[in-house]
PDB file of N, CA and C in Angstrom:
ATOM      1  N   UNK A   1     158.195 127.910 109.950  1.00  0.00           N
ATOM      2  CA  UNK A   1     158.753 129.219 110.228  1.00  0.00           C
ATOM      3  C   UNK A   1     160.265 129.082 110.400  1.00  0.00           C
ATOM      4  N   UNK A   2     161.024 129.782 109.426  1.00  0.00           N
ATOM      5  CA  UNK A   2     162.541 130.475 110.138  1.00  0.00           C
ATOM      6  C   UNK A   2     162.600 130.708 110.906  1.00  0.00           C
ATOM      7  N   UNK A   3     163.797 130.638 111.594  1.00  0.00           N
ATOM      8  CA  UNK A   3     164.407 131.646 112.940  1.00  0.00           C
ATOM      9  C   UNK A   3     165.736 131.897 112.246  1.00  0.00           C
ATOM     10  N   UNK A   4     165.857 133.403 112.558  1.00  0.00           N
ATOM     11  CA  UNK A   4     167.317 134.251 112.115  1.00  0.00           C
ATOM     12  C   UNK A   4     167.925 134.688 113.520  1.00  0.00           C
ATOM     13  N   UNK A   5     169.147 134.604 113.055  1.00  0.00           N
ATOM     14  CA  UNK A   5     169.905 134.445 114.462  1.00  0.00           C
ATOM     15  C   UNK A   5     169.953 136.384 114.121  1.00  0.00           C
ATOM     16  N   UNK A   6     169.863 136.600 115.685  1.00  0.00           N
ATOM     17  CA  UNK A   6     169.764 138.164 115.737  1.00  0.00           C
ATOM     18  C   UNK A   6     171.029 138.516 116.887  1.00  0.00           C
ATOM     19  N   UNK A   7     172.065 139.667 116.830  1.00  0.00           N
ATOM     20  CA  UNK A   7     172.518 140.323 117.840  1.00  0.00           C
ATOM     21  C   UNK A   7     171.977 141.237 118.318  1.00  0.00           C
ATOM     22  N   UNK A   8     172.064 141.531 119.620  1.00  0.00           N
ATOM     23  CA  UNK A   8     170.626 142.006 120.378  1.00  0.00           C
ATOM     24  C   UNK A   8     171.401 143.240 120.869  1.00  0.00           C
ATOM     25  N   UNK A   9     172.721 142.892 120.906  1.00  0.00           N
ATOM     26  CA  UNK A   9     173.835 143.939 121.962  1.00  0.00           C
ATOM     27  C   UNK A   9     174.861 143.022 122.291  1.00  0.00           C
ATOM     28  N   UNK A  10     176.156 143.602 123.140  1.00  0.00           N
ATOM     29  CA  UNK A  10     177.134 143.108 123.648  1.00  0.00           C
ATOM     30  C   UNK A  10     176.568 141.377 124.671  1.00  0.00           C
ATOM     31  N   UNK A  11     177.097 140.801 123.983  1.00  0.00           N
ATOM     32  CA  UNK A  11     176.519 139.241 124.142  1.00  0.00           C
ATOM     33  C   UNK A  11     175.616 138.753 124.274  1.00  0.00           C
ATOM     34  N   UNK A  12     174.458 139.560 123.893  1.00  0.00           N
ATOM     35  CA  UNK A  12     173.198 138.999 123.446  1.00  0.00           C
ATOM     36  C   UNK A  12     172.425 138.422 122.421  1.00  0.00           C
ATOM     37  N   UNK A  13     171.973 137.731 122.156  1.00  0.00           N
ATOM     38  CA  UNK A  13     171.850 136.739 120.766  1.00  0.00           C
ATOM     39  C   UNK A  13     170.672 136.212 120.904  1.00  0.00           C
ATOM     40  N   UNK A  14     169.993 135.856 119.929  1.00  0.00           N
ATOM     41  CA  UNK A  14     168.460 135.239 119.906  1.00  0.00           C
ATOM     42  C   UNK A  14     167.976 134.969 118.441  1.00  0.00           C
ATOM     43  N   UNK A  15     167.623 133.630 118.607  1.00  0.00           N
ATOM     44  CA  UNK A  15     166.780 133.179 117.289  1.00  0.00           C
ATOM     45  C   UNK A  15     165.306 133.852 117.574  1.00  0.00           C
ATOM     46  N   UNK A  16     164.711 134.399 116.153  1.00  0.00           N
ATOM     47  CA  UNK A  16     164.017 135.025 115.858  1.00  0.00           C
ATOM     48  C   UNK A  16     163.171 134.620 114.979  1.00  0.00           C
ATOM     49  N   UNK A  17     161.354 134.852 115.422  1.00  0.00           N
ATOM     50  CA  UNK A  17     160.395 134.014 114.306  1.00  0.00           C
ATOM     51  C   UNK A  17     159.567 135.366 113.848  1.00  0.00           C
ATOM     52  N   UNK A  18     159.302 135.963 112.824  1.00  0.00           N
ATOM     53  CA  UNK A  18     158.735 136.873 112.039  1.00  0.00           C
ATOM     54  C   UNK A  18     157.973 136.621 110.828  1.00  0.00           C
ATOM     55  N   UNK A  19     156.866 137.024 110.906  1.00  0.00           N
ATOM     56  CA  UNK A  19     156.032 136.693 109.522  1.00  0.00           C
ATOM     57  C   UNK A  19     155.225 138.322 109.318  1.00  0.00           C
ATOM     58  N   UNK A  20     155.110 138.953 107.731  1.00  0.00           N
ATOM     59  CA  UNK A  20     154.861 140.200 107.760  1.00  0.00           C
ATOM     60  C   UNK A  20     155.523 140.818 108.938  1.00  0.00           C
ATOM     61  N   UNK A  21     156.681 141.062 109.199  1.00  0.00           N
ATOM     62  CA  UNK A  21     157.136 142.241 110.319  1.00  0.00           C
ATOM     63  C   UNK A  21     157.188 142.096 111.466  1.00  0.00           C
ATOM     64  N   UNK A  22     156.407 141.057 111.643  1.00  0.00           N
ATOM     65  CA  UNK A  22     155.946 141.014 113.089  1.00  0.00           C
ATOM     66  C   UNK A  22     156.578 139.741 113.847  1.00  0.00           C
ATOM     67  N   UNK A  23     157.066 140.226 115.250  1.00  0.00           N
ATOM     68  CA  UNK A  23     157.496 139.330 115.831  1.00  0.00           C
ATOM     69  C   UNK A  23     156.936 138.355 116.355  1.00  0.00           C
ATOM     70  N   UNK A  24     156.876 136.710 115.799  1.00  0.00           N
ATOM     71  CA  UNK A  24     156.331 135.928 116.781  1.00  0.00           C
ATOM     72  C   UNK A  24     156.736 135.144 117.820  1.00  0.00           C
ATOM     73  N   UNK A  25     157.941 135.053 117.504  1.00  0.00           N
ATOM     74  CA  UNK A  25     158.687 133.660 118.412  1.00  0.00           C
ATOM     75  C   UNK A  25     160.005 134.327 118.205  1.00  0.00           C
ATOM     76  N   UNK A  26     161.062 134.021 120.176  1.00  0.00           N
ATOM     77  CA  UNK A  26     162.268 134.286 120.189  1.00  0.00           C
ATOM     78  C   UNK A  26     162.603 133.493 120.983  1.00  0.00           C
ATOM     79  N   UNK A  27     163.969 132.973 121.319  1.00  0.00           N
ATOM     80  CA  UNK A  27     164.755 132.197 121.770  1.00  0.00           C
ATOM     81  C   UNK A  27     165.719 133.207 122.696  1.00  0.00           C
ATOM     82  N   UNK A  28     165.890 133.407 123.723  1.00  0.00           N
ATOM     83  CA  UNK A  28     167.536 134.684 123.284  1.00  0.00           C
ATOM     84  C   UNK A  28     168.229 133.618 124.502  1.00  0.00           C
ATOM     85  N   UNK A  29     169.850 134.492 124.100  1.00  0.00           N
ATOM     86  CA  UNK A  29     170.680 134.010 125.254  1.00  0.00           C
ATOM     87  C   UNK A  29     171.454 135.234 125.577  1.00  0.00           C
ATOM     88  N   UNK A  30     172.453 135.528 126.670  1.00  0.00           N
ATOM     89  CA  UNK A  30     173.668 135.766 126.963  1.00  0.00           C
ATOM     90  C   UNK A  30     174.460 134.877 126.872  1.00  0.00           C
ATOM     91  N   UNK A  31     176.139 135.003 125.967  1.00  0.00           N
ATOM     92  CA  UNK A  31     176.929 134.223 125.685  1.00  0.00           C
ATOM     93  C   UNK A  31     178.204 134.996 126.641  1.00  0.00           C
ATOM     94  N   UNK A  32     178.034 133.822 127.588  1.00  0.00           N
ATOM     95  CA  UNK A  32     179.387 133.975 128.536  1.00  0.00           C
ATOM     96  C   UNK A  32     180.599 133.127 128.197  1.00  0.00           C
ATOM     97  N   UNK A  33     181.766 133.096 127.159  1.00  0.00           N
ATOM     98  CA  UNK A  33     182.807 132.553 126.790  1.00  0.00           C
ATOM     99  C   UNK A  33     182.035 131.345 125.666  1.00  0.00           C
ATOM    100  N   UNK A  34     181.504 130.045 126.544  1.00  0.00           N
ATOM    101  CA  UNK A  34     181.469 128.743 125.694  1.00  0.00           C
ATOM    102  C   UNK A  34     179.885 128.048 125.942  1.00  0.00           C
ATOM    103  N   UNK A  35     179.938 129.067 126.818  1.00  0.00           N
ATOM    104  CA  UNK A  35     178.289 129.060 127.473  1.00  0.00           C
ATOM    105  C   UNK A  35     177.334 130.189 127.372  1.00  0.00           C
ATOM    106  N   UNK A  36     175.895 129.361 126.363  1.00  0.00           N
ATOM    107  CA  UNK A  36     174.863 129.927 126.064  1.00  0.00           C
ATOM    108  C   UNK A  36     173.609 129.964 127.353  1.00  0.00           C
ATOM    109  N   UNK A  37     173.892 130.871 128.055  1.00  0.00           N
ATOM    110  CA  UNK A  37     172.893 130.799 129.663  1.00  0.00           C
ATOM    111  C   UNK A  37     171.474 131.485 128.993  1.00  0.00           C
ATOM    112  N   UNK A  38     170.940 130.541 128.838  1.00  0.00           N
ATOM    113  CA  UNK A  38     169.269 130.468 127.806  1.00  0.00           C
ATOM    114  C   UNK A  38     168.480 131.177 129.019  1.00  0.00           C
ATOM    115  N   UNK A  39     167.978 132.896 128.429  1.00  0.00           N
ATOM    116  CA  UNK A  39     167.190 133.206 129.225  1.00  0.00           C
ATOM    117  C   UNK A  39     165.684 133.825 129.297  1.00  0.00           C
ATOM    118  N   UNK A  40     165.267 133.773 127.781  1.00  0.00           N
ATOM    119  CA  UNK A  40     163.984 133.892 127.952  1.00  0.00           C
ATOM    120  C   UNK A  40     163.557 133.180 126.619  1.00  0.00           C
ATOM    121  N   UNK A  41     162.462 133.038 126.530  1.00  0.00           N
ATOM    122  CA  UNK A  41     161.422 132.192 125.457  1.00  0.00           C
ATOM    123  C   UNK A  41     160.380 132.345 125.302  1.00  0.00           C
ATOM    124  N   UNK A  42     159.796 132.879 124.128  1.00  0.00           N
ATOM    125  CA  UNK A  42     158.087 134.120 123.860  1.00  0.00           C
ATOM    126  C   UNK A  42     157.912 133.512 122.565  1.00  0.00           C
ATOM    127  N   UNK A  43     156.547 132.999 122.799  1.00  0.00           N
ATOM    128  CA  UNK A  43     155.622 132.646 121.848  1.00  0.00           C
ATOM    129  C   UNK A  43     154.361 133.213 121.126  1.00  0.00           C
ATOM    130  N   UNK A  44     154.229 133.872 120.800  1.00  0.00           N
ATOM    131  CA  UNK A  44     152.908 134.914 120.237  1.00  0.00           C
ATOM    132  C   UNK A  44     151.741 133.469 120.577  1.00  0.00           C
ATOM    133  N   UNK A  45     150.792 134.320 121.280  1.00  0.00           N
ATOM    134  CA  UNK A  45     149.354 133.905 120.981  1.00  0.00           C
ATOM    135  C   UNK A  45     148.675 132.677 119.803  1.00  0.00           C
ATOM    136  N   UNK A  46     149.191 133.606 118.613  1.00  0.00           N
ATOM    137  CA  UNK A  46     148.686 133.140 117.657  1.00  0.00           C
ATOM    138  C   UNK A  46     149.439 131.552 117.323  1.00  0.00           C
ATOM    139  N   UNK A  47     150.646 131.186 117.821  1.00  0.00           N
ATOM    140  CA  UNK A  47     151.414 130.026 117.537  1.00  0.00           C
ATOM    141  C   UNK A  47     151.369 129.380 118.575  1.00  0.00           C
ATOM    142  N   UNK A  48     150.432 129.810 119.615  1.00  0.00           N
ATOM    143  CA  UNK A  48     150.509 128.094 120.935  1.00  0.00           C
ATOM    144  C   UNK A  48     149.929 127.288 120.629  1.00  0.00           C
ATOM    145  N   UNK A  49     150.245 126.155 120.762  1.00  0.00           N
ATOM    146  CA  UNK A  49     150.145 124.917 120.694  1.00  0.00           C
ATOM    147  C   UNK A  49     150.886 124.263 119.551  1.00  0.00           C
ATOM    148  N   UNK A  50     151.802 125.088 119.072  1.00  0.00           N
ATOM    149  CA  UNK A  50     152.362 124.465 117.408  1.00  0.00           C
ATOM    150  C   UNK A  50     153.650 123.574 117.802  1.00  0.00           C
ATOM    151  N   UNK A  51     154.128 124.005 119.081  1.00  0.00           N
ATOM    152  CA  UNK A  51     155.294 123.262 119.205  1.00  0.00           C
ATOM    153  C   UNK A  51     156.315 123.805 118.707  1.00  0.00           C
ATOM    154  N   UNK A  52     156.146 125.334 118.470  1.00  0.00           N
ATOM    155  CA  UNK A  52     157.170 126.720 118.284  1.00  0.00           C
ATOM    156  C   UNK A  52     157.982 126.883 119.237  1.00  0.00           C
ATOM    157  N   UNK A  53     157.810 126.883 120.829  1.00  0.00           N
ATOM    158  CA  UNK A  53     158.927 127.298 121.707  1.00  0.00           C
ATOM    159  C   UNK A  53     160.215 125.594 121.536  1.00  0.00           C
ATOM    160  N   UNK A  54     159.618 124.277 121.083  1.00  0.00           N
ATOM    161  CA  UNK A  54     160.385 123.269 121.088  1.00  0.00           C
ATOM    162  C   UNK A  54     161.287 123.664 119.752  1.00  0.00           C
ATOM    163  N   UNK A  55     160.482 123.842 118.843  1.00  0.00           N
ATOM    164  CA  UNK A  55     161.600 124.555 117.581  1.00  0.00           C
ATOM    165  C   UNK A  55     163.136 125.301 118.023  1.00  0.00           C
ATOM    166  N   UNK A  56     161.683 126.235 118.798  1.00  0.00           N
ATOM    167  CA  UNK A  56     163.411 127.369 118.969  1.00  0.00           C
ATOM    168  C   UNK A  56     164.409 126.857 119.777  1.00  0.00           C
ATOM    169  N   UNK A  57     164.275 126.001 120.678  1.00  0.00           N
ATOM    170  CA  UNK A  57     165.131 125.480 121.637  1.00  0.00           C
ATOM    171  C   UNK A  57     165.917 124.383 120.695  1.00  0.00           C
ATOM    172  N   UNK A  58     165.151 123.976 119.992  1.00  0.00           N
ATOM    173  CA  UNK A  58     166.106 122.736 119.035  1.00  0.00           C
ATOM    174  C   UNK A  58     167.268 123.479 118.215  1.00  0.00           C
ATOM    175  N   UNK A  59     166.728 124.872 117.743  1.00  0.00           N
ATOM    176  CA  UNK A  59     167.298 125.407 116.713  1.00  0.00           C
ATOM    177  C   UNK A  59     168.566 126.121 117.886  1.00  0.00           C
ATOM    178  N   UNK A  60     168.267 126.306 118.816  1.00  0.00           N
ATOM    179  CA  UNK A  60     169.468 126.870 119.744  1.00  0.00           C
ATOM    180  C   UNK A  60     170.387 125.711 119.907  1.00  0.00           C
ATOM    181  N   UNK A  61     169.996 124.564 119.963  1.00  0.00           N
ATOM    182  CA  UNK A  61     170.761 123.574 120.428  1.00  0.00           C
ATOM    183  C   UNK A  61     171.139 123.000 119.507  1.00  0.00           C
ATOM    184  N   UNK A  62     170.695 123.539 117.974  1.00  0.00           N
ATOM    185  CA  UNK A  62     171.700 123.025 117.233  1.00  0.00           C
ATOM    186  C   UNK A  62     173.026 123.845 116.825  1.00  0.00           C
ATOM    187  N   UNK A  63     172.479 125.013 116.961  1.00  0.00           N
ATOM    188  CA  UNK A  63     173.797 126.083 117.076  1.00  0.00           C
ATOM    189  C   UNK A  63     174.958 125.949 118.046  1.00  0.00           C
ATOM    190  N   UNK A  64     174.155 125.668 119.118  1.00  0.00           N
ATOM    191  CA  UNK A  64     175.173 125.254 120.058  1.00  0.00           C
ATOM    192  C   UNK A  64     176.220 123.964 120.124  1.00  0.00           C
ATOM    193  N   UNK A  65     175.677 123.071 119.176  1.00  0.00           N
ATOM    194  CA  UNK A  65     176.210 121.569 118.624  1.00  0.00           C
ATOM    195  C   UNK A  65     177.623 122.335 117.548  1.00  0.00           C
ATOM    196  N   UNK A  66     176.691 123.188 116.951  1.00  0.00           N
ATOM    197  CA  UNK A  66     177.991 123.675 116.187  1.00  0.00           C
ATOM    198  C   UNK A  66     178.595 124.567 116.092  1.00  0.00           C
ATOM    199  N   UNK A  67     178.951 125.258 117.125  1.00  0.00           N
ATOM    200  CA  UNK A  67     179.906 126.096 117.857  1.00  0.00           C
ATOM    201  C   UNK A  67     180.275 125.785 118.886  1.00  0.00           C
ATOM    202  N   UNK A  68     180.559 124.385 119.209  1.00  0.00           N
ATOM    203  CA  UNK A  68     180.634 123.518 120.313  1.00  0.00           C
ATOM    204  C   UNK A  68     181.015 124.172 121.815  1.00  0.00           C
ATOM    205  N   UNK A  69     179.329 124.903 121.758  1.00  0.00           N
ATOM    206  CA  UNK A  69     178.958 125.461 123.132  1.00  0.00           C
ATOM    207  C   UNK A  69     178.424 124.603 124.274  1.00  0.00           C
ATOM    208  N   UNK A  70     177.787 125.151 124.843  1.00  0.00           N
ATOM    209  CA  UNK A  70     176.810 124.337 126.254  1.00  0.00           C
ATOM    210  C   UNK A  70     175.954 125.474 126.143  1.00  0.00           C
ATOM    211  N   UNK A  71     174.781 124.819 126.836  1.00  0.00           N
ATOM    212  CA  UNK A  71     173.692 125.664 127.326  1.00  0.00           C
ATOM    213  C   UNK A  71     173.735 125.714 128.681  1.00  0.00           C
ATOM    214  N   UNK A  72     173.003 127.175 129.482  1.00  0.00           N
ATOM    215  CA  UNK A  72     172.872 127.035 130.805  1.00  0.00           C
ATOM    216  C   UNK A  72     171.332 127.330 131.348  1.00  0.00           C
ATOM    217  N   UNK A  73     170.441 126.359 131.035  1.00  0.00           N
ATOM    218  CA  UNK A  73     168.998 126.772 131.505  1.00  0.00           C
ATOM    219  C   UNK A  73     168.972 127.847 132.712  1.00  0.00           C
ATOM    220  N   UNK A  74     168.380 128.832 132.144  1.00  0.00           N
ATOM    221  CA  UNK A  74     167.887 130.038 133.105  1.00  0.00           C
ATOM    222  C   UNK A  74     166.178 130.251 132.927  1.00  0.00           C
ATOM    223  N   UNK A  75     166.060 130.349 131.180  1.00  0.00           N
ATOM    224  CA  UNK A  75     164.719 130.722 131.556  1.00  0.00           C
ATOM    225  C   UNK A  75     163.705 129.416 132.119  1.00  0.00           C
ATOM    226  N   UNK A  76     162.331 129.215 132.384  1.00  0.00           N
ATOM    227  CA  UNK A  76     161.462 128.470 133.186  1.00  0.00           C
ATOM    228  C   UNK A  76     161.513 127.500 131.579  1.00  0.00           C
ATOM    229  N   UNK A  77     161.121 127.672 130.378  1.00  0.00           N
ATOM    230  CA  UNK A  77     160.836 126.664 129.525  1.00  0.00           C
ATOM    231  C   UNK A  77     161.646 126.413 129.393  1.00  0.00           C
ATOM    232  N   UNK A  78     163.025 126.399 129.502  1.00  0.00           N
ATOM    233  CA  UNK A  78     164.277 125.673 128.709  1.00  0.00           C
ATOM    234  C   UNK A  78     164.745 124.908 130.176  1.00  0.00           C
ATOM    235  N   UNK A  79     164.508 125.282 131.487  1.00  0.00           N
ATOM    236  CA  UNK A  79     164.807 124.479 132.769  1.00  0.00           C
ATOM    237  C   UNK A  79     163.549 122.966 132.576  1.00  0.00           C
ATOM    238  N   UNK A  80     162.318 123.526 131.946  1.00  0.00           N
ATOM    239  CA  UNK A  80     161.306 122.652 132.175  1.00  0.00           C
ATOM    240  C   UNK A  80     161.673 121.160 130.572  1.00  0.00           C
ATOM    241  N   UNK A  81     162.241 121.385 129.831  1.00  0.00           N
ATOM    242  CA  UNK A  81     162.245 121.203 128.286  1.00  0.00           C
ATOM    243  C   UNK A  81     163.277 120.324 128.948  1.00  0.00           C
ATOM    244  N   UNK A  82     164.608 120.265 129.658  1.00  0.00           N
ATOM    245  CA  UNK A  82     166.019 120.092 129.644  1.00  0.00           C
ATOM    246  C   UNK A  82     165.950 118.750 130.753  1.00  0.00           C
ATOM    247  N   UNK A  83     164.828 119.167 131.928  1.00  0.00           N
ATOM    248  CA  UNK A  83     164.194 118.077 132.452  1.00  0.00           C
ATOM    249  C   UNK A  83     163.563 117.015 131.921  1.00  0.00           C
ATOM    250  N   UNK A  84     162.571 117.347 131.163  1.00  0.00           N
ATOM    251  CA  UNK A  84     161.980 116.643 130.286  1.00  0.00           C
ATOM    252  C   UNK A  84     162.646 115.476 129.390  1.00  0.00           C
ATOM    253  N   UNK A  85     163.486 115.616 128.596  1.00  0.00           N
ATOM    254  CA  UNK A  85     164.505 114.992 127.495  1.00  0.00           C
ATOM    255  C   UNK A  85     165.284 114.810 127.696  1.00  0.00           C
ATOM    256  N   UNK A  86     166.129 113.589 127.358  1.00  0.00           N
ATOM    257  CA  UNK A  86     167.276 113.806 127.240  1.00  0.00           C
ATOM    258  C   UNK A  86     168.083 114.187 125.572  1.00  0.00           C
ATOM    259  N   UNK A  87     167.492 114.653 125.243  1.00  0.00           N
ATOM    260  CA  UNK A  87     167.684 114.773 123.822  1.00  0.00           C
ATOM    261  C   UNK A  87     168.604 115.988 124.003  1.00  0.00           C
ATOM    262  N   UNK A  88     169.026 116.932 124.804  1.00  0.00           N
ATOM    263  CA  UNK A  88     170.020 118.081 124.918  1.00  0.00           C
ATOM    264  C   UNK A  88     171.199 117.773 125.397  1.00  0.00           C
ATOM    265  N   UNK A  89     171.187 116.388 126.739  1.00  0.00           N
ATOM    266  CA  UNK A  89     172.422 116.165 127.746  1.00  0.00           C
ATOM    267  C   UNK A  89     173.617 116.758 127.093  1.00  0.00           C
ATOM    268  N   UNK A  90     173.703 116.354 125.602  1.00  0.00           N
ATOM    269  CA  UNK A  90     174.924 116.864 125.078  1.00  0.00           C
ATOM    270  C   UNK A  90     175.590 118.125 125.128  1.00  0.00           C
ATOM    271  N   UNK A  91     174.749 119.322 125.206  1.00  0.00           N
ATOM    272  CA  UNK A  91     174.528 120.486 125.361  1.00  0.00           C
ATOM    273  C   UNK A  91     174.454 121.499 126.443  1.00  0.00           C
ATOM    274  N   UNK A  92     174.161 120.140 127.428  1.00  0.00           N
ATOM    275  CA  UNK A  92     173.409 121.070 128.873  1.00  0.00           C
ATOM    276  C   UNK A  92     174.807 120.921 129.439  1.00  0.00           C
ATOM    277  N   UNK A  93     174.512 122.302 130.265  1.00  0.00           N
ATOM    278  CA  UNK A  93     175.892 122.410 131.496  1.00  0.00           C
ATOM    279  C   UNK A  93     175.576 122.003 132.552  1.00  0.00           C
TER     280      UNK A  93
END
């Protein structure tokens, strides 16, 4: 699955997973200056267990690699993900 980067509103942003129309998987943030404060993460039903919410967080953190941002874990999976790995340190604020 793609994710398309979506503007949501005045500094809101979110990778986006859609198949036929329908929304399955989002990533979003608020972008405060250089910092992406990651605040929610939704997985449709139909895609748990695929390892879809790790996608979207990779795919945020690679955006963030190249717009040489930071992330600021807010929501519960990206606080729990950021613990987990060190595969973000680069990224994390």
């Amino acid at each position: 699955m793609e994710f398309q980067l979506q503007e949501q509103g005045a500094n809101k942003f979110a990778f986006v997973g859609e198949q036929n129309g329908e929304r399955l998987a989002e990533i979003s943030w608020v972008q405060q200056g250089e910092v992406m404060v990651m605040d929610h993460t939704v997985v449709s039903d139909k895609l748990r267990g695929q390892g879809v919410a790790k996608k979207l967080l990779d795919r945020a953190a690679d955006y963030a690699r190249e717009n040489h941002y930071k992330m600021q874990a807010v929501c519960t999976y990206v606080v729990a993900a950021f613990e987990k790995s060190d595969a973000y340190d680069d990224v994390k604020q």
